[in-house]
C-alpha atoms as a PDB file:
ATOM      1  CA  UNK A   1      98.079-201.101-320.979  1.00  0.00           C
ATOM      2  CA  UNK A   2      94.765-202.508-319.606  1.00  0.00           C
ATOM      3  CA  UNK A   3      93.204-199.286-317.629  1.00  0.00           C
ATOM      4  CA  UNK A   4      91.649-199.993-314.195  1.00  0.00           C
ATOM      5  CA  UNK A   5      88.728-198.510-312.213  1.00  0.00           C
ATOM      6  CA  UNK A   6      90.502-196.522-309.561  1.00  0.00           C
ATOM      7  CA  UNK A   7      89.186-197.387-305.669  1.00  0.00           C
ATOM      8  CA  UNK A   8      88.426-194.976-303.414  1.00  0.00           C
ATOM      9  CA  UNK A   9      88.722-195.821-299.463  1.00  0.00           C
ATOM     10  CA  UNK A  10      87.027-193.564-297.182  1.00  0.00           C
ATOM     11  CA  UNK A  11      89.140-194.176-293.911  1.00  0.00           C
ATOM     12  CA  UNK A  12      90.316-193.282-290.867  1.00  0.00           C
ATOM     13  CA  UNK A  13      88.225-195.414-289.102  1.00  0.00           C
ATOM     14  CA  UNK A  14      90.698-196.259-287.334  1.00  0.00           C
ATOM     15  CA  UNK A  15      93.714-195.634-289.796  1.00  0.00           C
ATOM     16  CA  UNK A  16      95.261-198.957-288.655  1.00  0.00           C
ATOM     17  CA  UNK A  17      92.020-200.696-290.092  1.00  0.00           C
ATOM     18  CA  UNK A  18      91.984-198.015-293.749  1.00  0.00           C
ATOM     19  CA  UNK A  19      96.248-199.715-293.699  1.00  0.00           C
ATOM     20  CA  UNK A  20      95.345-203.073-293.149  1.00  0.00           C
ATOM     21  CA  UNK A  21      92.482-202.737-296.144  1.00  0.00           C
ATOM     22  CA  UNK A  22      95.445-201.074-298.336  1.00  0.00           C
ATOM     23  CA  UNK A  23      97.328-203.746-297.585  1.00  0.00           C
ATOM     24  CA  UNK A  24      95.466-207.235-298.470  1.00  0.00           C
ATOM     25  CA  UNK A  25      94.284-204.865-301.716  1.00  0.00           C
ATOM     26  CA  UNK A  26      97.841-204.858-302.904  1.00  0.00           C
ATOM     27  CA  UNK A  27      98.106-208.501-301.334  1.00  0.00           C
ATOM     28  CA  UNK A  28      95.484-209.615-303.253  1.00  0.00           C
ATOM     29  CA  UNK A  29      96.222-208.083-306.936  1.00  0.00           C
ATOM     30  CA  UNK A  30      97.776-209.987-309.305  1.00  0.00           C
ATOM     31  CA  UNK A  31     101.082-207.999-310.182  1.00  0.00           C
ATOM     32  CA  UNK A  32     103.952-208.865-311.602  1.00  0.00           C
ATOM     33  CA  UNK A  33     105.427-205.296-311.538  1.00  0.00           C
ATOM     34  CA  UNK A  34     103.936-201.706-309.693  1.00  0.00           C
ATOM     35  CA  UNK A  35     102.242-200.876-313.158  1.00  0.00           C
ATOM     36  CA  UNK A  36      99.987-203.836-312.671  1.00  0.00           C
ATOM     37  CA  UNK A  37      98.932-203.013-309.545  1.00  0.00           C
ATOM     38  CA  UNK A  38      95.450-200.985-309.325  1.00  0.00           C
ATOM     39  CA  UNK A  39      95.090-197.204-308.302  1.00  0.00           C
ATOM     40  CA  UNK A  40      94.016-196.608-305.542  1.00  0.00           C
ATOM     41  CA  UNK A  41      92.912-192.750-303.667  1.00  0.00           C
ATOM     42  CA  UNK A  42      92.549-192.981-299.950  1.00  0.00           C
ATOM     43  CA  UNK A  43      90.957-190.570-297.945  1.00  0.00           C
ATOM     44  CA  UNK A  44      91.995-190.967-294.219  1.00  0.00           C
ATOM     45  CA  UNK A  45      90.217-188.347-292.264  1.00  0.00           C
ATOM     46  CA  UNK A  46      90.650-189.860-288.718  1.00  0.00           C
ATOM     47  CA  UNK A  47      88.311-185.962-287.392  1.00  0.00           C
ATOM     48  CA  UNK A  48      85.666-188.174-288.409  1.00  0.00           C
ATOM     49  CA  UNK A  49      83.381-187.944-285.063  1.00  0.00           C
ATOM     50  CA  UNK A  50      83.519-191.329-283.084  1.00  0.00           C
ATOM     51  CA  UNK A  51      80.428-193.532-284.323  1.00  0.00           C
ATOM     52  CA  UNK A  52      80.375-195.307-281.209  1.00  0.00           C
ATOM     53  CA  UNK A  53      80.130-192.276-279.167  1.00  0.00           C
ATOM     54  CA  UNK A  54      77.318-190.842-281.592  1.00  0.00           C
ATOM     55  CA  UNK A  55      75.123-194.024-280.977  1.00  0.00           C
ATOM     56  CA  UNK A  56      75.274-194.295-277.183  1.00  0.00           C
ATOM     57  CA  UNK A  57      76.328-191.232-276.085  1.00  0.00           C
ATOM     58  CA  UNK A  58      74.590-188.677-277.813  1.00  0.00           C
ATOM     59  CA  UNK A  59      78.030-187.580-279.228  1.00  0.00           C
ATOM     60  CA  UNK A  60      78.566-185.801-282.775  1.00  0.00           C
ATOM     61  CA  UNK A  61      76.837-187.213-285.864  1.00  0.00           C
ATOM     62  CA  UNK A  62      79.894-188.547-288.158  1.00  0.00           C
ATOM     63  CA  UNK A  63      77.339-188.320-290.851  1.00  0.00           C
ATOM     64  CA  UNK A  64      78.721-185.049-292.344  1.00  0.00           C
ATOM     65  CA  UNK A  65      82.140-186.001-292.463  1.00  0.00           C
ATOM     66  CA  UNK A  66      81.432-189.044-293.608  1.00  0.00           C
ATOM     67  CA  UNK A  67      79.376-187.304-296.683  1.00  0.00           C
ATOM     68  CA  UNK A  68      82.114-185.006-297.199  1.00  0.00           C
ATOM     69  CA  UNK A  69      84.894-187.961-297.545  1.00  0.00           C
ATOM     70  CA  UNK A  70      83.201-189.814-299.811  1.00  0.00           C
ATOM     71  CA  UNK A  71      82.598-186.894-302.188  1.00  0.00           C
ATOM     72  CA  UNK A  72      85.791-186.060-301.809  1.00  0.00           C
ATOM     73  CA  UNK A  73      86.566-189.602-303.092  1.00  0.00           C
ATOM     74  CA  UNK A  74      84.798-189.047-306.160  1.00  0.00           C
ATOM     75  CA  UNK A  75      85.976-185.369-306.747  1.00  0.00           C
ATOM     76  CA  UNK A  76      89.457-186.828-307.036  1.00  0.00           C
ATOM     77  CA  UNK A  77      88.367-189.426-309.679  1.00  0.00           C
ATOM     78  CA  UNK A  78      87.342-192.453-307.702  1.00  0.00           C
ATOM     79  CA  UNK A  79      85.804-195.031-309.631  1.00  0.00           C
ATOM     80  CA  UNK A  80      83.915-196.606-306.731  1.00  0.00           C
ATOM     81  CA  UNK A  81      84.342-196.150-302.792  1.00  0.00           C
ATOM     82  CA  UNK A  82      84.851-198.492-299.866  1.00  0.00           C
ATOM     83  CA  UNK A  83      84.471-198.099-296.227  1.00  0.00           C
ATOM     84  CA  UNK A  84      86.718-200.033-293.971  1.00  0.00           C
ATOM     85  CA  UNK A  85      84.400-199.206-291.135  1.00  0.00           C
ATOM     86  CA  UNK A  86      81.402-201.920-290.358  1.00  0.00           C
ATOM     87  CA  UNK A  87      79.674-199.391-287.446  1.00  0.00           C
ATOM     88  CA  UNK A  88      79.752-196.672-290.194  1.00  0.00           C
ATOM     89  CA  UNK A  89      77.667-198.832-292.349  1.00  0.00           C
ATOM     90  CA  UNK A  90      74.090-197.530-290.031  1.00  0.00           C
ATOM     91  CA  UNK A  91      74.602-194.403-292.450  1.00  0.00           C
ATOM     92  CA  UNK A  92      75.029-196.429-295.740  1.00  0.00           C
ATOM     93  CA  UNK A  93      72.044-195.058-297.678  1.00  0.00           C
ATOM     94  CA  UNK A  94      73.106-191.179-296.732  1.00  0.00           C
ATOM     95  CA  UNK A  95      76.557-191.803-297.913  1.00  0.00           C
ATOM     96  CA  UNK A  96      75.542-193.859-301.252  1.00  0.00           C
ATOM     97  CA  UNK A  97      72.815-191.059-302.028  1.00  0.00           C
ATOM     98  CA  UNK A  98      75.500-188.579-301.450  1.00  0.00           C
ATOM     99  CA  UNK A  99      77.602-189.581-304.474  1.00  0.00           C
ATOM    100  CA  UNK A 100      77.113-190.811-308.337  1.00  0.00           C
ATOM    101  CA  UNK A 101      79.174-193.496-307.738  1.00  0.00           C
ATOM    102  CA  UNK A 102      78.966-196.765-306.478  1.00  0.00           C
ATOM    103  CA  UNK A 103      79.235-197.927-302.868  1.00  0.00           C
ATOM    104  CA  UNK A 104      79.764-201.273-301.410  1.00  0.00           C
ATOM    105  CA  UNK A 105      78.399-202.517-298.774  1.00  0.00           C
ATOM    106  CA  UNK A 106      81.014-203.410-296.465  1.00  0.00           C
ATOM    107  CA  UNK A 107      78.466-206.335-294.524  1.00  0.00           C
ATOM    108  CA  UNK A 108      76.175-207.608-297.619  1.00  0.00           C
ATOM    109  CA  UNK A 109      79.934-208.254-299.589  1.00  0.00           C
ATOM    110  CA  UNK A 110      81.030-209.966-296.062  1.00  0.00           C
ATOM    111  CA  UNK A 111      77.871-211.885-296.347  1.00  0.00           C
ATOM    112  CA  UNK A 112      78.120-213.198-299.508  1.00  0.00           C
ATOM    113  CA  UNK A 113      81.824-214.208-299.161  1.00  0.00           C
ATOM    114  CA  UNK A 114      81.354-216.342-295.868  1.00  0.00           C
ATOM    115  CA  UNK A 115      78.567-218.005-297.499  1.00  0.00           C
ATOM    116  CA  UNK A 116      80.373-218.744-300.444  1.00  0.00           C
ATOM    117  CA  UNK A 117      83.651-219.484-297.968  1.00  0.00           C
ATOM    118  CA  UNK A 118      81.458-222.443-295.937  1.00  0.00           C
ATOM    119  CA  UNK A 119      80.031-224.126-299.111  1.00  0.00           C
ATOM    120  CA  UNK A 120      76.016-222.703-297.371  1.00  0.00           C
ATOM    121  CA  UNK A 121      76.537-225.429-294.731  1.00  0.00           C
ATOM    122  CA  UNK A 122      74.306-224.725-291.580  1.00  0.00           C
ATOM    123  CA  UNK A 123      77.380-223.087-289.456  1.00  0.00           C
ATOM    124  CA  UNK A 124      77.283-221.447-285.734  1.00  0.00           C
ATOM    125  CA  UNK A 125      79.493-218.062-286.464  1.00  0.00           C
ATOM    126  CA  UNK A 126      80.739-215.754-283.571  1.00  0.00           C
ATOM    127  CA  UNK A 127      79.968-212.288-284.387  1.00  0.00           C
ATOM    128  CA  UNK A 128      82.764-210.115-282.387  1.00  0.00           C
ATOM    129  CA  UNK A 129      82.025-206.385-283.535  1.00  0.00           C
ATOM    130  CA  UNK A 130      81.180-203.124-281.733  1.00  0.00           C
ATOM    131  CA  UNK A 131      77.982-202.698-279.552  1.00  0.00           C
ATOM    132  CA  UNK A 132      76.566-200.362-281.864  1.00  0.00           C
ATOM    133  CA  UNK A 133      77.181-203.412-284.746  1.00  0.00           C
ATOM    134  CA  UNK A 134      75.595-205.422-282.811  1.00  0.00           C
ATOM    135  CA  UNK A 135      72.564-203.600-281.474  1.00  0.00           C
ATOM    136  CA  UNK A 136      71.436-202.209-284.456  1.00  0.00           C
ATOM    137  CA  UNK A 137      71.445-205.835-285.908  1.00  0.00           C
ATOM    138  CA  UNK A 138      73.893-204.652-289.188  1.00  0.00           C
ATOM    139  CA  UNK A 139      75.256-208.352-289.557  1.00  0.00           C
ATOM    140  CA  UNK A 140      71.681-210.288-287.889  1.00  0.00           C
ATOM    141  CA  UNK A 141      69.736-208.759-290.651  1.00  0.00           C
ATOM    142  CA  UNK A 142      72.100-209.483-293.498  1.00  0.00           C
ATOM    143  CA  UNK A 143      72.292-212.997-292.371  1.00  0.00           C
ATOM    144  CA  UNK A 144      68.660-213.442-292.227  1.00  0.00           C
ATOM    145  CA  UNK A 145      67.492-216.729-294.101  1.00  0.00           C
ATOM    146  CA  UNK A 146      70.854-217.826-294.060  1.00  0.00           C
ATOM    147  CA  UNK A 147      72.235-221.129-292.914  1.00  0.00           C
ATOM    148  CA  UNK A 148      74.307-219.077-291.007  1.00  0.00           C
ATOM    149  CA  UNK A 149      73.673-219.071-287.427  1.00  0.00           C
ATOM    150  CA  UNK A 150      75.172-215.864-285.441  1.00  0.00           C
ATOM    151  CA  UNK A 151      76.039-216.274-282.185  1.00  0.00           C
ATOM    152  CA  UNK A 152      75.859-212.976-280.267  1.00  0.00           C
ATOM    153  CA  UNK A 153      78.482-212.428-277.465  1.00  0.00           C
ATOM    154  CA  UNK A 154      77.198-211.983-273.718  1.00  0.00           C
ATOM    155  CA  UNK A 155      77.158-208.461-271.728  1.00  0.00           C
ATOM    156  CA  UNK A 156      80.716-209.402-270.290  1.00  0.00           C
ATOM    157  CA  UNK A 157      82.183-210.820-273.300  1.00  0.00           C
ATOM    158  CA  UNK A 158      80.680-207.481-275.422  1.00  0.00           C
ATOM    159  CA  UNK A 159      82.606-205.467-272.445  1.00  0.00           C
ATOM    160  CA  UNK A 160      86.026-207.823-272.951  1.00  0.00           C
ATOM    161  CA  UNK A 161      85.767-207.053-277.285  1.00  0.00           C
ATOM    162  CA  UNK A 162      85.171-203.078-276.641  1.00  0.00           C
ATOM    163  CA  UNK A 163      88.306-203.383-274.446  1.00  0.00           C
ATOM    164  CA  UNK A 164      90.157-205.263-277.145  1.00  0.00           C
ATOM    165  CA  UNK A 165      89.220-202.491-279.943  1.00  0.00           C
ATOM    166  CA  UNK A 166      89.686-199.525-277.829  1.00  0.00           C
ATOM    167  CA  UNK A 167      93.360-201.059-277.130  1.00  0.00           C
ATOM    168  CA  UNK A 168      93.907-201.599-281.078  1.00  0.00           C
ATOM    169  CA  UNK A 169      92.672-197.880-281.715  1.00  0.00           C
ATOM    170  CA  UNK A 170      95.882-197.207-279.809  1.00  0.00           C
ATOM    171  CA  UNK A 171      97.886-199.164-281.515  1.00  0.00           C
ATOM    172  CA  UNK A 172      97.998-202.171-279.453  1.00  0.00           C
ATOM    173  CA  UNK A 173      98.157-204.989-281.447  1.00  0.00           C
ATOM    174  CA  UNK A 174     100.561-207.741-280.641  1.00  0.00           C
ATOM    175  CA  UNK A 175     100.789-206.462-277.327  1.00  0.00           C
ATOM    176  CA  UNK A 176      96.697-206.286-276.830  1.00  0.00           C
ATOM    177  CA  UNK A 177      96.391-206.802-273.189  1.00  0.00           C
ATOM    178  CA  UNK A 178      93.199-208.455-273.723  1.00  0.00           C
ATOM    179  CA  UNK A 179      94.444-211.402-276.324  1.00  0.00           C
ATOM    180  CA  UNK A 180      94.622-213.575-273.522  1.00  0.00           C
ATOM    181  CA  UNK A 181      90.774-213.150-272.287  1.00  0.00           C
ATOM    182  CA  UNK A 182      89.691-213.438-275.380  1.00  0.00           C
ATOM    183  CA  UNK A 183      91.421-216.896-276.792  1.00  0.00           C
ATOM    184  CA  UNK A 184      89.619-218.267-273.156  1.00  0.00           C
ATOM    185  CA  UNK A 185      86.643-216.619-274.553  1.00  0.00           C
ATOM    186  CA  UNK A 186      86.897-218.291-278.285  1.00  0.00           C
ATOM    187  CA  UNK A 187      88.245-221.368-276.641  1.00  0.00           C
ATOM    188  CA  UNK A 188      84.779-221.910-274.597  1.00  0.00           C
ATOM    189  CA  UNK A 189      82.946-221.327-278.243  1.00  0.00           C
ATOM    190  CA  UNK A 190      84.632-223.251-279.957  1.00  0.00           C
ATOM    191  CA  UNK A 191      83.503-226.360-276.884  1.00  0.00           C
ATOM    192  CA  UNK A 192      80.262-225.345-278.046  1.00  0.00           C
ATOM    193  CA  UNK A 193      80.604-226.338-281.704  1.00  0.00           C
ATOM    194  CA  UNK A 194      81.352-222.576-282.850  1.00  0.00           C
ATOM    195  CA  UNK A 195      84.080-223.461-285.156  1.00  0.00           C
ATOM    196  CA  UNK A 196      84.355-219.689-287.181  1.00  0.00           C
ATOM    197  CA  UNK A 197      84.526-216.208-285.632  1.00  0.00           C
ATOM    198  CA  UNK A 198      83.840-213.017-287.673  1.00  0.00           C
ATOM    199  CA  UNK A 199      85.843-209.791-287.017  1.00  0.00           C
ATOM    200  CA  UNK A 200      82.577-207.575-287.918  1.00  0.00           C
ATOM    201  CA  UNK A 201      84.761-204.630-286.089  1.00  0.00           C
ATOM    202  CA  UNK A 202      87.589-203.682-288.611  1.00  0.00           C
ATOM    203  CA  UNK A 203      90.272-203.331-285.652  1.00  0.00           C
ATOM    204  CA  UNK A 204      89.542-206.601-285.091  1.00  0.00           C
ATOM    205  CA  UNK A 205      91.124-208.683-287.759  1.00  0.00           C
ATOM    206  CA  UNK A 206      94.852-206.875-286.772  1.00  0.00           C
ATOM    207  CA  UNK A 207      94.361-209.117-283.551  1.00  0.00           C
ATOM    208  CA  UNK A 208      93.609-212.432-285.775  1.00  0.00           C
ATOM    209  CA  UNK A 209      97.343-213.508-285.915  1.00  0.00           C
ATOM    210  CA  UNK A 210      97.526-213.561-282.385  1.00  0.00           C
ATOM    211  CA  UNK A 211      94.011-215.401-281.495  1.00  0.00           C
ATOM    212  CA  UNK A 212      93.715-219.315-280.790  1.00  0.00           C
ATOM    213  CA  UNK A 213      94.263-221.419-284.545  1.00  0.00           C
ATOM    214  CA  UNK A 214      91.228-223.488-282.763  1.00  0.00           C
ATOM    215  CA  UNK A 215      88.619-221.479-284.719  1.00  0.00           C
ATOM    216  CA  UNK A 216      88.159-220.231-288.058  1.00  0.00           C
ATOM    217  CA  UNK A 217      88.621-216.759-288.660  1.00  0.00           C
ATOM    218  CA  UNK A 218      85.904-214.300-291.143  1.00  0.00           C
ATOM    219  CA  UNK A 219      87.668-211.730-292.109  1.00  0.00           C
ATOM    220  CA  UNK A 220      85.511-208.949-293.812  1.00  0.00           C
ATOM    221  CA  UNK A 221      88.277-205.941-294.633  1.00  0.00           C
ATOM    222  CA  UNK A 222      90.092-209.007-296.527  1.00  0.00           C
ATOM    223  CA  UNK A 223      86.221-209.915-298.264  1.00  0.00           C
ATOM    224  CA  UNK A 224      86.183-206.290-298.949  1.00  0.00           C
ATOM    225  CA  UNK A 225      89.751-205.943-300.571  1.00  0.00           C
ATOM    226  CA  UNK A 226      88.871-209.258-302.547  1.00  0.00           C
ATOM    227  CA  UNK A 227      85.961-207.443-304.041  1.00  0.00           C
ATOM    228  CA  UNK A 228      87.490-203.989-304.796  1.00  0.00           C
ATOM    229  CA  UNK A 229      90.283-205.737-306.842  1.00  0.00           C
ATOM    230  CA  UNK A 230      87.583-207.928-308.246  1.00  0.00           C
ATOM    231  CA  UNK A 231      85.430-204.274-309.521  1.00  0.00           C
ATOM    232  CA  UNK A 232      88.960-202.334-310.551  1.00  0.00           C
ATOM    233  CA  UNK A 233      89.998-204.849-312.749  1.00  0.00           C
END
């Protein structure tokens, strides 16, 4: 029997987003019976200490949870670890030096994909992702030199896509009050010639199903389970 690399996920982040990722891993391996499928160990510590709430309101570092999960991960004979949480990725180094084992970048693998996805045409993308995402410029940089062109939401629209996140975190999904406001919203991009939007918050792909078919949808927890069943195998 061919052995695999065994994933780690270091989740919790919400553990809707760490199910979805476990999901479109198993979606995405080629299996013909549960002994192909890849082994996976998944850590879903949802005490980790809000990130948002760290960044802009001097809340509790999630930095030493997040340090402790991921060597965790590779205590209990992960191969590798992922992180199904895009705001987490402002303490990427900490959490790589933390471990011996490899881990990938949630946003430079996202990067990589939706350039390979739109052929490196010159592309307006819609960056929906937390204020924290977006301030600290996680996806701007990583696109930088790119022929990718993000478009950054405005104060009101940033207010709308916290709404929509906070309402998945409690496990509103089909039922998001805030669907509504934000196909108008995609609807007046996509008048503008923004033809893909990019779920750089990983509660935000759950919604996808229920947004306007008008515009493409990025999905980075799905780039990310692409890649982790590329490495196991």
């Amino acid at each position: 029997m061919h052995l695999s690399k065994t994933i780690g996920i270091l989740g919790g982040m919400g553990p809707l987003a760490t199910a979805d990722l476990f999901i479109k891993i198993i979606a995405n391996t080629p299996a013909a019976s549960d002994q192909d499928h890849l082994p996976i160990i998944i850590n879903n510590n949802p005490k980790i200490p809000s990130r948002i709430h760290a960044l802009q309101a001097g809340g509790q570092s999630p930095l030493l949870q997040l340090i402790n999960s991921a060597q965790m991960l590779e205590k209990a004979g992960a191969d590798f670890i992922i992180m199904p949480c895009n705001t987490a990725h402002i303490w990427y180094k900490e959490i790589e030096d933390s471990v011996g084992i490899p881990v990938y970048h949630m946003i430079h693998n996202a990067v990589a994909y939706t350039l390979q996805d739109l052929n490196g045409e010159h592309e307006k993308v819609l960056l929906l992702a937390t204020l924290p995402t977006i301030e600290t410029g996680l996806y701007q940089k990583a696109f930088e030199g790119t022929s990718i062109h993000l478009q950054i939401p405005t104060i009101a629209e940033q207010l709308l896509v916290n709404e929509a996140i906070t309402s998945v975190k409690a496990g509103s999904i089909e039922n998001n009050p805030f669907l509504q406001p934000l196909n108008n919203m995609l609807d007046r991009y996509v008048s503008n010639s923004v033809l893909h939007v990019l779920g750089g918050c990983t509660e935000l792909p759950l919604l996808f199903p229920y947004l306007t078919e008008k515009i493409g949808k990025l999905d980075p927890t799905l780039m990310l389970a692409q890649l982790a069943v590329a490495k196991a195998q």
